[in-house]
Protein backbone atom coordinates (compact mmCIF):
# COMPACT_ATOMS: atom_id res chain seq x y z
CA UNK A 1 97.52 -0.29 64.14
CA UNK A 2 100.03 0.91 66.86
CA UNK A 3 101.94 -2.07 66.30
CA UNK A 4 103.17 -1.32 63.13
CA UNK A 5 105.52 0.25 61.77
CA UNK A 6 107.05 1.75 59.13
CA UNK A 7 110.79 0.88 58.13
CA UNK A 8 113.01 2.65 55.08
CA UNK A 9 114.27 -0.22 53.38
CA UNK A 10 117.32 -0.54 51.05
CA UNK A 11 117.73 -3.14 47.82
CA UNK A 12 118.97 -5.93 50.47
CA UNK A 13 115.09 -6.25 51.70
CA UNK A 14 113.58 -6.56 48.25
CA UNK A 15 113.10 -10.14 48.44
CA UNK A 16 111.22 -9.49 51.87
CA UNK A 17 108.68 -8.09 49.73
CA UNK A 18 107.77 -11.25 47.42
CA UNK A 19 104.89 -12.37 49.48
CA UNK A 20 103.39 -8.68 49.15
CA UNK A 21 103.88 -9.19 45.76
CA UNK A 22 102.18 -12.57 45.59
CA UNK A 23 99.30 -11.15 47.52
CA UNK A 24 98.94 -8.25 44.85
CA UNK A 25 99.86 -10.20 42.26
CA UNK A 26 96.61 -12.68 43.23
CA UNK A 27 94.51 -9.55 43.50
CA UNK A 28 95.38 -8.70 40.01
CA UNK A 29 94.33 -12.00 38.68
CA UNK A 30 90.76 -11.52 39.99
CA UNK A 31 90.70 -8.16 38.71
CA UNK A 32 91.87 -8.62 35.25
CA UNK A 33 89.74 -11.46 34.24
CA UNK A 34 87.95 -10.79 31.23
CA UNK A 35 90.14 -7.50 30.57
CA UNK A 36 93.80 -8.81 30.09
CA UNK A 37 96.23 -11.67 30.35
CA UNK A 38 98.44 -12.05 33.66
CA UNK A 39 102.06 -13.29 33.07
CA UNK A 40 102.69 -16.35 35.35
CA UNK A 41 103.84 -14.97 39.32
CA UNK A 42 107.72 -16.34 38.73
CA UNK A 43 107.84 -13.82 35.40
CA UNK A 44 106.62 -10.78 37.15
CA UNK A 45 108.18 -11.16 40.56
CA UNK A 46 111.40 -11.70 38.41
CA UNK A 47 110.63 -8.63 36.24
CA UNK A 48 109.56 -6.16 39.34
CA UNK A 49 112.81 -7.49 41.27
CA UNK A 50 114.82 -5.91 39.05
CA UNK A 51 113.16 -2.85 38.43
CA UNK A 52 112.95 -2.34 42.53
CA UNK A 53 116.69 -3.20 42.43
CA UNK A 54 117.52 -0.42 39.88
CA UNK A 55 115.30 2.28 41.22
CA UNK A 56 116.94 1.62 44.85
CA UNK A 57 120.52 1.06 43.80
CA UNK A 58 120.29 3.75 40.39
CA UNK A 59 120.57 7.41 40.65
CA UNK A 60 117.11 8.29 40.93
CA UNK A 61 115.07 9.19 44.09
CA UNK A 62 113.06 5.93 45.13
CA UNK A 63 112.44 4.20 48.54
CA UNK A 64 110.88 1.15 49.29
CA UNK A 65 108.97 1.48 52.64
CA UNK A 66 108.30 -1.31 54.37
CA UNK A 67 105.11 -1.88 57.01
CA UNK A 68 105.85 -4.43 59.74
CA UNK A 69 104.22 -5.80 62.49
CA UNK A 70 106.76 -7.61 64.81
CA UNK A 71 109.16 -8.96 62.73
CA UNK A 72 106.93 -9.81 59.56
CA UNK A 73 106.36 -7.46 56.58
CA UNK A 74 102.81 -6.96 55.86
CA UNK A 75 102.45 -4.02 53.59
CA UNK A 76 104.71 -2.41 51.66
CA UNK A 77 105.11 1.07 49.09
CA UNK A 78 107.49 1.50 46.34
CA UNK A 79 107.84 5.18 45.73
CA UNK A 80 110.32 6.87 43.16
CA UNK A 81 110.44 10.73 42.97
CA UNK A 82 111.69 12.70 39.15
CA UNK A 83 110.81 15.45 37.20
CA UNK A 84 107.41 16.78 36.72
CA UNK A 85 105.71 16.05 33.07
CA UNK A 86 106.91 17.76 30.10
CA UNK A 87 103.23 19.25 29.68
CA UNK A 88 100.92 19.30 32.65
CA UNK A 89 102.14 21.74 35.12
CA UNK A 90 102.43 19.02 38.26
CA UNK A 91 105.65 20.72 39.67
CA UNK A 92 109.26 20.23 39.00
CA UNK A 93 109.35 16.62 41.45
CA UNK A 94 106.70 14.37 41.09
CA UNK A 95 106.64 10.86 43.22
CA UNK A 96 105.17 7.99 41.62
CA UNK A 97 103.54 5.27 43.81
CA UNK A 98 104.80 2.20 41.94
CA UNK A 99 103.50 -0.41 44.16
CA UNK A 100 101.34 -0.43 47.62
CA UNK A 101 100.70 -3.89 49.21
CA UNK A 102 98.87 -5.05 51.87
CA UNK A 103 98.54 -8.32 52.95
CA UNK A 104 94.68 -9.36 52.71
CA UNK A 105 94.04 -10.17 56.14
CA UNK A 106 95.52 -7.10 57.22
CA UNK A 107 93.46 -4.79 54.30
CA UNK A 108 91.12 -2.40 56.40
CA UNK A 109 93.48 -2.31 59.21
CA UNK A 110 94.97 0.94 58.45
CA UNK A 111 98.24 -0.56 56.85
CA UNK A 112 97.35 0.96 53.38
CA UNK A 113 96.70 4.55 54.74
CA UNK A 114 99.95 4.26 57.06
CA UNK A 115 102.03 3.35 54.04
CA UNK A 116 100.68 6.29 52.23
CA UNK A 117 101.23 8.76 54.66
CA UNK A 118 104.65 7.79 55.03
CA UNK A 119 104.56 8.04 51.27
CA UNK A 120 103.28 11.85 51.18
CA UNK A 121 106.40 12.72 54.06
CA UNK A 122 109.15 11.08 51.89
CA UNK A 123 107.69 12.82 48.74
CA UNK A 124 107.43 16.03 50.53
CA UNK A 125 111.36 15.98 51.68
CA UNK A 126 112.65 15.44 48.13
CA UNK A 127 110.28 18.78 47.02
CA UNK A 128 107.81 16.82 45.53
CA UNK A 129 104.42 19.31 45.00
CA UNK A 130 102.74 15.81 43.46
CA UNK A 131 101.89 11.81 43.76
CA UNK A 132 100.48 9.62 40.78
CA UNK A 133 99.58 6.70 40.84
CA UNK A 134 98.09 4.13 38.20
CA UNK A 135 95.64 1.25 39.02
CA UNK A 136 94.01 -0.96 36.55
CA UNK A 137 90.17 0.58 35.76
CA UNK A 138 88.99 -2.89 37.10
CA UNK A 139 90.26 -2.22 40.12
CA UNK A 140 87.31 -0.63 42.31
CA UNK A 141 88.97 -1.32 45.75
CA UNK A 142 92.02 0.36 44.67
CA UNK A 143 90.02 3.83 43.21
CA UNK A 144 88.30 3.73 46.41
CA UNK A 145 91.27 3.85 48.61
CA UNK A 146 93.20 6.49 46.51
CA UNK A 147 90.08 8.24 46.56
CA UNK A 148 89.86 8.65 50.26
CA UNK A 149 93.26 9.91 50.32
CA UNK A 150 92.69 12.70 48.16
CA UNK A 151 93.40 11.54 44.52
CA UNK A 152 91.58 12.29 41.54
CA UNK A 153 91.42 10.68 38.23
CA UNK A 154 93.50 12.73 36.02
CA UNK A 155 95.20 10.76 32.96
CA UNK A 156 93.75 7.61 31.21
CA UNK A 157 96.10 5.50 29.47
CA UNK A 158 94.65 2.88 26.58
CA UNK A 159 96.17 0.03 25.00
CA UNK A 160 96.18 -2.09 21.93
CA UNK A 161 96.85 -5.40 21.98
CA UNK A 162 98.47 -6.24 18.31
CA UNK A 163 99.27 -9.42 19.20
């Protein structure tokens, strides 16, 4: 694990990021068979592009932290920082983990939990007293990991398909 590390990144590395996405991107495939639809990879790479793009280059709070080993990417965390909720009493910042990546070969390796960490300092220096994060309820891997680093269920969102 001591040969990676952990790089700020600015909108000019999103696209060093597309494999990550692939990788998760697969995961959620597996995961959501049976339970929803997945949009083909060139529609959601194309959508989450531009969302990265306008979190990093908008006037929020949001950093896209990049975990490489030598000069390959493999992991990655998209965090954004705002105002706390409206009604639950979170504090006034609250960081949002939009995406964490890790490559699969490198899942176990420590990547994940680096990524985080790095995830809890950044959150920290913008006054954030809170991190959220939303995984599919298919996704036991995922609970697990957030689990070990301290999260706890808290908000469940449902859906309706009225297609």
């Amino acid at each position: 694990m001591s040969d990676v590390r952990i790089v700020e990144a600015g909108a000019d590395r999103i696209d060093d990021v597309q494999p990550l996405w692939r990788a998760l991107y697969d995961h959620h495939r597996g995961i959501a068979e049976g339970v929803a639809d997945v949009r083909p990879f060139e529609d959601t790479w194309r959508q989450r592009r531009g969302q990265y793009k306008g979190w990093l280059e908008g006037d929020g709070e949001a950093v896209l932290l990049l975990a490489e080993r030598g000069d390959r990417a493999v992991g990655y965390a998209m965090v954004t920082a705002g105002p706390g909720a409206a009604t639950w009493d979170l504090g006034d910042v609250v960081a949002e983990i939009e995406t964490l990546s890790v490559l699969r070969e490198e899942r176990g390796s420590g990547v994940g939990a680096t990524l985080m960490q790095a995830s809890r300092d950044w959150a920290l220096e913008r006054g954030a007293t809170s991190i959220a994060v939303g995984l599919a309820h298919t996704n036991a891997g995922a609970r697990r990991f957030y689990e070990r680093e301290g999260f706890a269920p808290f908000y469940l969102e449902m859906v309706l398909d009225l297609r």
